[in-house]
C-alpha atoms as a PDB file:
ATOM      1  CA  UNK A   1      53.203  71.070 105.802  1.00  0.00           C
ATOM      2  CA  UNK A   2      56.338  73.311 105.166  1.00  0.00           C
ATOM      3  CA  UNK A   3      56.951  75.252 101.886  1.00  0.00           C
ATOM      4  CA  UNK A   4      60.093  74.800 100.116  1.00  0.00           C
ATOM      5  CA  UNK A   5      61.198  77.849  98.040  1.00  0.00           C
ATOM      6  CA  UNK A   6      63.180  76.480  94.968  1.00  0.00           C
ATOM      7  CA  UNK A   7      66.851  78.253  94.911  1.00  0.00           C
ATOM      8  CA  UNK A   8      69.670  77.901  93.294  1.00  0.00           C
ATOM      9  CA  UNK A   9      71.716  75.879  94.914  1.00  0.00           C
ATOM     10  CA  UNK A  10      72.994  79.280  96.917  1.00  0.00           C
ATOM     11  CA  UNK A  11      71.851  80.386  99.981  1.00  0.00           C
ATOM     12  CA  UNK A  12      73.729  83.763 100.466  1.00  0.00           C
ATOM     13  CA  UNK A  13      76.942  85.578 100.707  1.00  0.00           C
ATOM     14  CA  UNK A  14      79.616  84.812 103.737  1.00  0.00           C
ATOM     15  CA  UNK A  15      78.296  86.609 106.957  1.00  0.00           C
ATOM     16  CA  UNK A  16      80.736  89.630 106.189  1.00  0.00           C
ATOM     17  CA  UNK A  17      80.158  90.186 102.207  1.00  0.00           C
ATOM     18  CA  UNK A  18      79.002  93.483 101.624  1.00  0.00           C
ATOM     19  CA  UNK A  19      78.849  93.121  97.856  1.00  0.00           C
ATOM     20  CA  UNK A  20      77.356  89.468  98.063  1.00  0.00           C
ATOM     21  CA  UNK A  21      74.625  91.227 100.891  1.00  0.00           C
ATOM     22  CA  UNK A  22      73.802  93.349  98.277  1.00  0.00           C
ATOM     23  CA  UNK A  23      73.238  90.664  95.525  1.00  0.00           C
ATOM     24  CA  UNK A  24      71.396  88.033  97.307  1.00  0.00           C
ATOM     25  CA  UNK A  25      69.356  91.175  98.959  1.00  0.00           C
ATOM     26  CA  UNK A  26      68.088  91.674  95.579  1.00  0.00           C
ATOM     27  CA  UNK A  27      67.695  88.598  94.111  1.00  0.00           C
ATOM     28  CA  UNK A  28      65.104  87.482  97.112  1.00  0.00           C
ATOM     29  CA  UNK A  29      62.296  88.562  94.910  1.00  0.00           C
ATOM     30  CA  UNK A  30      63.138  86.133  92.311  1.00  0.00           C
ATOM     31  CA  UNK A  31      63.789  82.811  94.534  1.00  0.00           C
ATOM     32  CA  UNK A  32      59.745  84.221  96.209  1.00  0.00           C
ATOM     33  CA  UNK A  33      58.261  84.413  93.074  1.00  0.00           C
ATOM     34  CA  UNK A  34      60.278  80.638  92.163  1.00  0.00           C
ATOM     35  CA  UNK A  35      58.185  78.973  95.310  1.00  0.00           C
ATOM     36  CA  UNK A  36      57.661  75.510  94.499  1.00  0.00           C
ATOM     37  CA  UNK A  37      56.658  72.038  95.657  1.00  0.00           C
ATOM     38  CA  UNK A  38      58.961  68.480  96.508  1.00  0.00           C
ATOM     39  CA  UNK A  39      58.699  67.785  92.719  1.00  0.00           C
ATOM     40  CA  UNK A  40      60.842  71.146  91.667  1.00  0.00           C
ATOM     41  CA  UNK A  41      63.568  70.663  94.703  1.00  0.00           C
ATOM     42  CA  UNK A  42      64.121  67.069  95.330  1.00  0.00           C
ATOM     43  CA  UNK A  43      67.499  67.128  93.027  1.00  0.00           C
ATOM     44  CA  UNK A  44      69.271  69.636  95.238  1.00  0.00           C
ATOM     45  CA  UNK A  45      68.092  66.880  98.203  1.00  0.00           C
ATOM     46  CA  UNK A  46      69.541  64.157  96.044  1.00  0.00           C
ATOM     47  CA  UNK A  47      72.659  65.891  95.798  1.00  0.00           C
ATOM     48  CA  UNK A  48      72.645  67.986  98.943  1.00  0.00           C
ATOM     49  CA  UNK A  49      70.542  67.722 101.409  1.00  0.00           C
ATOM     50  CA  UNK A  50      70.343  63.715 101.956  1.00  0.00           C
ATOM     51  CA  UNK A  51      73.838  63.188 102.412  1.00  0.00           C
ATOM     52  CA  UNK A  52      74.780  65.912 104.596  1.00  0.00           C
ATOM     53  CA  UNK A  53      71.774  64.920 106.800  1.00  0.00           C
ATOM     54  CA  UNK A  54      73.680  61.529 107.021  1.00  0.00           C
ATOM     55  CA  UNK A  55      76.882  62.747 107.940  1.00  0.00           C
ATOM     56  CA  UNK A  56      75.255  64.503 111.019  1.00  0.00           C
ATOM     57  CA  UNK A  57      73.407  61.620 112.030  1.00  0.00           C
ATOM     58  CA  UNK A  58      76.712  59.455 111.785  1.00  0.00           C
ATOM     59  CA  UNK A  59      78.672  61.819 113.400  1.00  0.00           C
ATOM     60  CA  UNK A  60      76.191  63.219 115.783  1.00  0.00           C
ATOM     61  CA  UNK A  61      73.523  60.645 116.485  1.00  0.00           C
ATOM     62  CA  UNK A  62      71.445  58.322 114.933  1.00  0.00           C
ATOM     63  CA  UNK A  63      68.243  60.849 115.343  1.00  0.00           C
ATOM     64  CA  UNK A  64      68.533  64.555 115.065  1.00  0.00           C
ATOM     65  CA  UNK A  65      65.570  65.095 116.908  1.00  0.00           C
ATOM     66  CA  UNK A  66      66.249  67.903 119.273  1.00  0.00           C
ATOM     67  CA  UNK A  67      69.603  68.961 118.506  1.00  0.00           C
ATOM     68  CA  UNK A  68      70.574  72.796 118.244  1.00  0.00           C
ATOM     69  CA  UNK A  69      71.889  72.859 114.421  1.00  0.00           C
ATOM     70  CA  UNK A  70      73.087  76.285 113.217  1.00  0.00           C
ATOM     71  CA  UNK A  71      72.206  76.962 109.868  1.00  0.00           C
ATOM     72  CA  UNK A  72      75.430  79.173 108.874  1.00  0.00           C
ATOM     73  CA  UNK A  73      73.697  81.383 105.995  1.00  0.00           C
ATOM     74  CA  UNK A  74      70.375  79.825 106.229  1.00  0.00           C
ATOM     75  CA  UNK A  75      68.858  82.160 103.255  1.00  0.00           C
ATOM     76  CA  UNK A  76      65.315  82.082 102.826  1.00  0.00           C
ATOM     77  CA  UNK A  77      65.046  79.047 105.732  1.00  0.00           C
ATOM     78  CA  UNK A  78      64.934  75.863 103.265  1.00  0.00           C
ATOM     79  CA  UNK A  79      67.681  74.013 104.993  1.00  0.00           C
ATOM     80  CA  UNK A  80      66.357  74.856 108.291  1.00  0.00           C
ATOM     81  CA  UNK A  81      62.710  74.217 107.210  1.00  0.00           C
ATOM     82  CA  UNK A  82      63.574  70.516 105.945  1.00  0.00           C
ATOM     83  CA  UNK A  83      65.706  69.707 108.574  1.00  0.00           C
ATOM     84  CA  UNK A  84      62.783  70.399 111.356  1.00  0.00           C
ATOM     85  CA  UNK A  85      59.929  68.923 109.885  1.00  0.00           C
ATOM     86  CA  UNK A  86      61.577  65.445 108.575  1.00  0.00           C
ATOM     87  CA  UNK A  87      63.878  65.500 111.528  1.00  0.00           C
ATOM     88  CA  UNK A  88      63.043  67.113 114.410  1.00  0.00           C
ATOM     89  CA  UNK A  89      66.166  69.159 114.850  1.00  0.00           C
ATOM     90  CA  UNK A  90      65.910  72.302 116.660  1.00  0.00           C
ATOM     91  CA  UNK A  91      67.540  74.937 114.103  1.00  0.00           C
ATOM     92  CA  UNK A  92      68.479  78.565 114.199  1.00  0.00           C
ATOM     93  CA  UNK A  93      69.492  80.094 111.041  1.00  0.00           C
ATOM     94  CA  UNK A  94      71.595  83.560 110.526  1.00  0.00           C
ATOM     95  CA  UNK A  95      72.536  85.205 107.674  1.00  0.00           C
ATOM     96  CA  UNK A  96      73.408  88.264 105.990  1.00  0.00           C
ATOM     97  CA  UNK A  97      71.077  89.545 103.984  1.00  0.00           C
ATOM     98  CA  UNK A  98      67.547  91.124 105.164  1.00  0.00           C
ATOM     99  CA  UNK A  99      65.623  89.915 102.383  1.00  0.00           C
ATOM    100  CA  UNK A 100      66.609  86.517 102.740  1.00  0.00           C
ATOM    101  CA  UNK A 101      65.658  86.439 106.599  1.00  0.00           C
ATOM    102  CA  UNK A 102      62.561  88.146 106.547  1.00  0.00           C
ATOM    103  CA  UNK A 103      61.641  85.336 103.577  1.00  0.00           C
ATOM    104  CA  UNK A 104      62.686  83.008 105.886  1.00  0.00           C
ATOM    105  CA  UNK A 105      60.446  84.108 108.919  1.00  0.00           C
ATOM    106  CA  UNK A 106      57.697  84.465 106.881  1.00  0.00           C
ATOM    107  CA  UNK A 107      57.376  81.413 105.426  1.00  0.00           C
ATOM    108  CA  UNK A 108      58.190  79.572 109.146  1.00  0.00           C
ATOM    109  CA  UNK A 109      56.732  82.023 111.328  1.00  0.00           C
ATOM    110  CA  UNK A 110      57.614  79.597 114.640  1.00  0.00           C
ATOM    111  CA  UNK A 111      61.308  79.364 113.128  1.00  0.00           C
ATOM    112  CA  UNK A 112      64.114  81.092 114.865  1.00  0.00           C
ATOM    113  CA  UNK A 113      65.853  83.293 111.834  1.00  0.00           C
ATOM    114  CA  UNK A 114      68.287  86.210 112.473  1.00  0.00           C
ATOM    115  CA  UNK A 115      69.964  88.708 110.843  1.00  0.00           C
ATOM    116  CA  UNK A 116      73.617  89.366 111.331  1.00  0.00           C
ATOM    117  CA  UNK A 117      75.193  92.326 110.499  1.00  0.00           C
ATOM    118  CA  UNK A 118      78.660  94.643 111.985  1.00  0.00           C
ATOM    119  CA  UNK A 119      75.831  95.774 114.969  1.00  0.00           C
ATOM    120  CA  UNK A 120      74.497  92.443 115.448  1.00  0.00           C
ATOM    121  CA  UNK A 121      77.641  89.893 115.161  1.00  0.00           C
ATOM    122  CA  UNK A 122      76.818  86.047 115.294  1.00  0.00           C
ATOM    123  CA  UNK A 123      78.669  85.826 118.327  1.00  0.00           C
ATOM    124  CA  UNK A 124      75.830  88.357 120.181  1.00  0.00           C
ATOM    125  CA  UNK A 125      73.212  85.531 118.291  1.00  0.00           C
ATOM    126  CA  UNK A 126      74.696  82.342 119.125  1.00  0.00           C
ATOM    127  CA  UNK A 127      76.775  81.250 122.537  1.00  0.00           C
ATOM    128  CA  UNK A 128      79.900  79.919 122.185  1.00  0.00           C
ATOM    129  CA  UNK A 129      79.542  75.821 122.984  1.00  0.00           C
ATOM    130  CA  UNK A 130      75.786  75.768 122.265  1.00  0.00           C
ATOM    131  CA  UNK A 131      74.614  74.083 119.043  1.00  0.00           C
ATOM    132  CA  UNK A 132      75.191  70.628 118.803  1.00  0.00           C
ATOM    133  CA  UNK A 133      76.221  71.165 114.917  1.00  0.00           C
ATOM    134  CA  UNK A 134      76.703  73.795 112.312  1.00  0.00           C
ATOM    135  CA  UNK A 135      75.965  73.090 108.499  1.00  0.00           C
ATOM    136  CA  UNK A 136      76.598  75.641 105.974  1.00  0.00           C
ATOM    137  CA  UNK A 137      75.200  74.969 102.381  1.00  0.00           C
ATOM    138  CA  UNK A 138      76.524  76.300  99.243  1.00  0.00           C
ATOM    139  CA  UNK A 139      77.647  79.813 101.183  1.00  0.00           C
ATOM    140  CA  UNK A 140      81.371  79.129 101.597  1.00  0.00           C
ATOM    141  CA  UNK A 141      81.603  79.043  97.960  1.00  0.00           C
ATOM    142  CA  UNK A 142      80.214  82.176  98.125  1.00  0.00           C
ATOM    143  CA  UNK A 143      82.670  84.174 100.032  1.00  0.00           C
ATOM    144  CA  UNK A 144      84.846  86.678  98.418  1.00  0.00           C
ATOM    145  CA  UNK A 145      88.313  86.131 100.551  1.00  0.00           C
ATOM    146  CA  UNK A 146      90.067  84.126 102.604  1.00  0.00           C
ATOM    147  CA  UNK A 147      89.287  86.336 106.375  1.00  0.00           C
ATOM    148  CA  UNK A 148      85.821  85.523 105.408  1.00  0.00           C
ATOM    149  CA  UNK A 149      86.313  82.002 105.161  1.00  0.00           C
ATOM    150  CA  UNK A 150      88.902  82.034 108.165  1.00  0.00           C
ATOM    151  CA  UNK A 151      85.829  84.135 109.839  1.00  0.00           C
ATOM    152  CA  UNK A 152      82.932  81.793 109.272  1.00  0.00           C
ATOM    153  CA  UNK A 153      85.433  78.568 110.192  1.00  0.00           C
ATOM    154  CA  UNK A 154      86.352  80.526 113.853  1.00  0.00           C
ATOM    155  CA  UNK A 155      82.643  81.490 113.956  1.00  0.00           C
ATOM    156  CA  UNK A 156      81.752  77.585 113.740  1.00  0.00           C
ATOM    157  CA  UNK A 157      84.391  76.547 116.090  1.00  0.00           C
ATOM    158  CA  UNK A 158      83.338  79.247 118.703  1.00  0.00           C
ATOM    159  CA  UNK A 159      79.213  77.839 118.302  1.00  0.00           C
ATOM    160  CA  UNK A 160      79.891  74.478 118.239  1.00  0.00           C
ATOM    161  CA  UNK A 161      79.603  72.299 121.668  1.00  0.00           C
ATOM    162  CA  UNK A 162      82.884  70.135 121.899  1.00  0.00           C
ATOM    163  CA  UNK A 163      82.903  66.949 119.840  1.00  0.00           C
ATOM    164  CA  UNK A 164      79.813  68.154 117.381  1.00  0.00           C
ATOM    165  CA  UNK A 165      80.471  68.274 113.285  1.00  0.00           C
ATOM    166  CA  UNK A 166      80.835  71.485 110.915  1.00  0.00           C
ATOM    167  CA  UNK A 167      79.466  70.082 107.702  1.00  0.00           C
ATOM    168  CA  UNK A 168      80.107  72.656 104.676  1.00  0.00           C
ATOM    169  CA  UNK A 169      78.603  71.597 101.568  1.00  0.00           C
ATOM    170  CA  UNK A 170      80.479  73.418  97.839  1.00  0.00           C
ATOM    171  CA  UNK A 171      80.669  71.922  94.241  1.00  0.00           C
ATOM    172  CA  UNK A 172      83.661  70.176  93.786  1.00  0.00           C
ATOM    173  CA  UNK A 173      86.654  72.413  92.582  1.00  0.00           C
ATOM    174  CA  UNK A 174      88.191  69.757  91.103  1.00  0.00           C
ATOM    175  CA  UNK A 175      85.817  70.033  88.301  1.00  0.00           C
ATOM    176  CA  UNK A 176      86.581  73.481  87.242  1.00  0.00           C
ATOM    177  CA  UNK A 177      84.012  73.158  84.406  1.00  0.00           C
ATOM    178  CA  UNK A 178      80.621  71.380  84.579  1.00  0.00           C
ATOM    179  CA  UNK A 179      76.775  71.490  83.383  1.00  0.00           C
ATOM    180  CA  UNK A 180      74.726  69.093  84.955  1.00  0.00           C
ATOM    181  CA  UNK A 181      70.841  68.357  85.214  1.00  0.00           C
ATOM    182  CA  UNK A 182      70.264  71.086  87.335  1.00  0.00           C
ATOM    183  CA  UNK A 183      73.019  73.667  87.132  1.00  0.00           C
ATOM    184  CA  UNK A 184      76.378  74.068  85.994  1.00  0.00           C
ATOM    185  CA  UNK A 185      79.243  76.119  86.942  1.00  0.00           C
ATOM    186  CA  UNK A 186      82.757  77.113  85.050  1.00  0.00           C
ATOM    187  CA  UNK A 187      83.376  78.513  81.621  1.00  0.00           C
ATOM    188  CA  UNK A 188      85.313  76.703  79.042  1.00  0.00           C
ATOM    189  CA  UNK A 189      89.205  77.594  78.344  1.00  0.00           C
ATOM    190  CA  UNK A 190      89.801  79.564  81.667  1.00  0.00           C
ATOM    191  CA  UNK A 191      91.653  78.285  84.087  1.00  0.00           C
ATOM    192  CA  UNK A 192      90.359  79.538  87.498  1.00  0.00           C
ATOM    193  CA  UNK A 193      91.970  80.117  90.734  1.00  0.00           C
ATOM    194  CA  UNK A 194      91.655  80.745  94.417  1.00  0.00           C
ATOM    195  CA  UNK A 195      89.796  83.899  94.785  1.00  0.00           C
ATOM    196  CA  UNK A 196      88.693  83.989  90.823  1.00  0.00           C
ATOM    197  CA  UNK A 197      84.695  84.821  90.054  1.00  0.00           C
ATOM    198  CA  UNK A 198      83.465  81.285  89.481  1.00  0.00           C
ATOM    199  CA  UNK A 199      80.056  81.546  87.132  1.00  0.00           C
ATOM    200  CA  UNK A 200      77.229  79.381  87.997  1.00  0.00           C
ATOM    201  CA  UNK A 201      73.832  78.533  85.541  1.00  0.00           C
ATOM    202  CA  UNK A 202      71.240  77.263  86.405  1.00  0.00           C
ATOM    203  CA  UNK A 203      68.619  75.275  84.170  1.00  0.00           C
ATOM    204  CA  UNK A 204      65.723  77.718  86.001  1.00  0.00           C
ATOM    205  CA  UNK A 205      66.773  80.767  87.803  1.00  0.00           C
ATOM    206  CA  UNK A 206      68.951  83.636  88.002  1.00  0.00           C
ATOM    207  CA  UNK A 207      72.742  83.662  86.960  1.00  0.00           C
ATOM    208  CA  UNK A 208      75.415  84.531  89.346  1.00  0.00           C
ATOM    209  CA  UNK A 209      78.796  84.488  90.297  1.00  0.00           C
ATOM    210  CA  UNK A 210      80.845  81.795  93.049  1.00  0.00           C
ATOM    211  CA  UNK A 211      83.776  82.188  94.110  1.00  0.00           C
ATOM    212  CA  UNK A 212      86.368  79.438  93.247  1.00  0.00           C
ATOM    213  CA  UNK A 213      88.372  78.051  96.038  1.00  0.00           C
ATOM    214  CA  UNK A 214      90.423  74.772  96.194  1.00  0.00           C
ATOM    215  CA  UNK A 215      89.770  72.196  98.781  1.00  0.00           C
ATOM    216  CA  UNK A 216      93.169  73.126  99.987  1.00  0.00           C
ATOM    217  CA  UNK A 217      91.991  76.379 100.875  1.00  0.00           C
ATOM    218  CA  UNK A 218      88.804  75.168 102.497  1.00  0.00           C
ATOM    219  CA  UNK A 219      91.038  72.675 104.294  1.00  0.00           C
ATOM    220  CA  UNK A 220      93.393  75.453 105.561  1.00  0.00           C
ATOM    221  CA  UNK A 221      90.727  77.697 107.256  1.00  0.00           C
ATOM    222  CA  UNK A 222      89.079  75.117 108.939  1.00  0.00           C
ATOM    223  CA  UNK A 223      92.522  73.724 110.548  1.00  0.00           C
ATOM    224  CA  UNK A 224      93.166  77.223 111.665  1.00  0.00           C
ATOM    225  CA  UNK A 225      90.006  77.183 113.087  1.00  0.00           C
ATOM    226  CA  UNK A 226      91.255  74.986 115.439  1.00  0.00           C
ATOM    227  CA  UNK A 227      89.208  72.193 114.338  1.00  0.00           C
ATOM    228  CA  UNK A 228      91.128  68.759 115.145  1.00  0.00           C
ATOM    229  CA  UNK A 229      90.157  67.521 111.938  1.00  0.00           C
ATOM    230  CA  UNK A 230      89.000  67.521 108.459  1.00  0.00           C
ATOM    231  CA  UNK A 231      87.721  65.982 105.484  1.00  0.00           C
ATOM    232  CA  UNK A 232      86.961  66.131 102.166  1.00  0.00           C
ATOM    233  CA  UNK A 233      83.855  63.724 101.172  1.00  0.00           C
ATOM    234  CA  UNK A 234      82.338  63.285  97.957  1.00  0.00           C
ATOM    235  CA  UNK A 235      78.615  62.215  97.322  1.00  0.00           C
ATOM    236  CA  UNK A 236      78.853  59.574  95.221  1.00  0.00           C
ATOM    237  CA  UNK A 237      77.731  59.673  91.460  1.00  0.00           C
ATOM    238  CA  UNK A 238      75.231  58.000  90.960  1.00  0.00           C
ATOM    239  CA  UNK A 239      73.021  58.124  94.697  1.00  0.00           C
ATOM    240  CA  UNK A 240      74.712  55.543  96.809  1.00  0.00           C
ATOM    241  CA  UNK A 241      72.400  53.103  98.560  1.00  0.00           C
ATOM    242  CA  UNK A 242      72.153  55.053 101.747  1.00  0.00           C
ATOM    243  CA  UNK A 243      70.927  57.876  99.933  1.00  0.00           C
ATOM    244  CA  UNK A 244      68.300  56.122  98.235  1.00  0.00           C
ATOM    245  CA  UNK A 245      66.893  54.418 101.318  1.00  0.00           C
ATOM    246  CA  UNK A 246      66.598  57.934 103.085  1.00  0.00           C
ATOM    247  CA  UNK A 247      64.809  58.974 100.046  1.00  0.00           C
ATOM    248  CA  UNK A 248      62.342  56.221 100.125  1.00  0.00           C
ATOM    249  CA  UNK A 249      62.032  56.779 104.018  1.00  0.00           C
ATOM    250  CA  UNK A 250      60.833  60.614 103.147  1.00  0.00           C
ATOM    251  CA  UNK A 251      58.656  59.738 100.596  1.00  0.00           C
ATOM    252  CA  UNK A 252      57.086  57.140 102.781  1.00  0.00           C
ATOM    253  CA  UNK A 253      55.861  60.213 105.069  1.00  0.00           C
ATOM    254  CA  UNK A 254      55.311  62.610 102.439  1.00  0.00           C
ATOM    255  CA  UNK A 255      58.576  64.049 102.423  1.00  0.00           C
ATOM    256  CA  UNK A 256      59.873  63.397  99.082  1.00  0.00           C
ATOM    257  CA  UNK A 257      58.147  63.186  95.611  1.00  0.00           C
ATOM    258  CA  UNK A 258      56.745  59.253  95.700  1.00  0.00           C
ATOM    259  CA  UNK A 259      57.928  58.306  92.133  1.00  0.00           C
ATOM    260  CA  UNK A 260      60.762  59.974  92.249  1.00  0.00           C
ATOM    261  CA  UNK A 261      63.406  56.786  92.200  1.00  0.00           C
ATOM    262  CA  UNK A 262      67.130  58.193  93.013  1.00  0.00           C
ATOM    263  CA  UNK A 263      69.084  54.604  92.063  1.00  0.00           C
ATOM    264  CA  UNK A 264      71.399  55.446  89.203  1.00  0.00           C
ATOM    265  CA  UNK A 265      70.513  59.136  89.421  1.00  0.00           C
ATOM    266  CA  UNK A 266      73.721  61.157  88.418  1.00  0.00           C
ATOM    267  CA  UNK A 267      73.640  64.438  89.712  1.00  0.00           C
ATOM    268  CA  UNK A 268      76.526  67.232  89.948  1.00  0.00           C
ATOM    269  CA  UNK A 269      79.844  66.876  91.805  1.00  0.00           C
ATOM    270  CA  UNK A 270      79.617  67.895  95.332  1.00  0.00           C
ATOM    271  CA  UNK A 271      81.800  68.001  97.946  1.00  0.00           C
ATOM    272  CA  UNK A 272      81.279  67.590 102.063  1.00  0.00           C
ATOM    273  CA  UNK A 273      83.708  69.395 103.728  1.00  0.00           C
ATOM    274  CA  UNK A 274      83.417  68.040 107.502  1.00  0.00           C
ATOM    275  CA  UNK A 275      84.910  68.738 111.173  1.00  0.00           C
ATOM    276  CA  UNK A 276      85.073  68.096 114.786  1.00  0.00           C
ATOM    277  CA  UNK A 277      85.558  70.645 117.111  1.00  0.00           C
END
């Protein structure tokens, strides 16, 4: 059985952050030392995870068993752990930061994790046309400018075989202030803007900074990506049915915490942000 290692729901900076390298280098020992079990991680599936496994399987195939995914900023290898052992996909993760990869290989020795850096771009990592899909989860909202995001969108575009999804999961900008059950984000009376330090809390964990973007701005990178098109999905609030059933479907093999019942959970506002190359 695979470890999950609770995080924030972060997994590192944009593949060309220096300063956000730096950060998420040294706040690996913290998301080690916060290892836990289904029970401490299942609401960042709820609100996550579950539905941006659904979009791939609707807009991939019905089973991801096999497919190359790309974990864009794959952090300590949670994403890419899940997404192999309930699924079956066949996942390489890349990111930024040493820590993070070397947590990730560690705890999924057989995993395929690796580090990119200005000596070791993605494009030397991954083939153009090769991965079937690329996800990227809570790391756009991460990046500190606009190249970056343009970078990471023409980075997808380049990976991805022709016809598979980008999903990109961020909290919803629209809600430029919010505390939920399991984190929060904004600070009351400012009024933040593209490119503005975005402060996120957590109700266990460290405290850092996002960067707030609009989904106009998310939107804009991704069409210059040359991605034919876009949209913006929300997860509904409360779990929609589909969600649920996948969660009962886990928990039937082990996969998610058995009394754990999703229907009428309200989590925080997330948004989807999904192409097609």
């Amino acid at each position: 059985f695979f470890r999950f290692v609770l995080l924030a729901p972060k997994q590192t900076a944009g593949m060309s952050s220096e300063v956000g390298t730096a950060l998420w280098n040294a706040l690996s020992p913290s998301y080690v030392g916060m290892a836990g079990e289904l029970r401490e991680v299942w609401p960042w599936m709820a609100v996550g995870y579950l539905p941006m496994v659904l979009q791939l399987r609707s807009r991939l195939a019905p089973s991801l068993a096999g497919k190359r995914i790309l974990d864009y900023g794959c952090g300590p290898g949670r994403v890419a752990r899940f997404l192999k052992a309930a699924y079956g996909a066949d996942v390489v993760g890349v990111d930024a930061s040493e820590a993070m990869v070397s947590q990730a290989a560690g705890d999924d020795p057989g995993g395929e994790y690796h580090l990119a850096s200005p000596s070791a771009p993605l494009s030397s990592i991954v083939p153009g046309n090769s991965v079937d899909a690329v996800i990227s989860t809570w790391v756009w909202c991460t990046m500190t400018s606009q190249e970056e995001l343009a970078h990471a969108a023409r980075e997808s575009y380049r990976a991805l075989k022709t016809g598979g999804p980008l999903v990109v999961l961020v909290n919803d900008p629209g809600f430029q202030v919010f505390r939920g059950p399991s984190f929060g984000w904004g600070e009351e009376g400012v009024l933040y803007r593209s490119g503005d330090r975005w402060p996120v809390c957590l109700v266990k964990g460290p405290r850092f900074d996002d960067i707030f973007w609009t989904l106009q701005d998310y939107e804009a990178v991704v069409r210059g990506a040359g991605f034919a098109s876009v949209e913006c999905v929300s997860i509904p609030r409360p779990c929609d049915e589909a969600v649920c059933a996948e969660s009962r479907s886990l928990a039937s093999r082990g996969l998610f915490p058995g009394d754990v019942d999703l229907s009428g959970y309200v989590g925080e506002p997330i948004i989807l942000i999904v192409a097609t190359k």
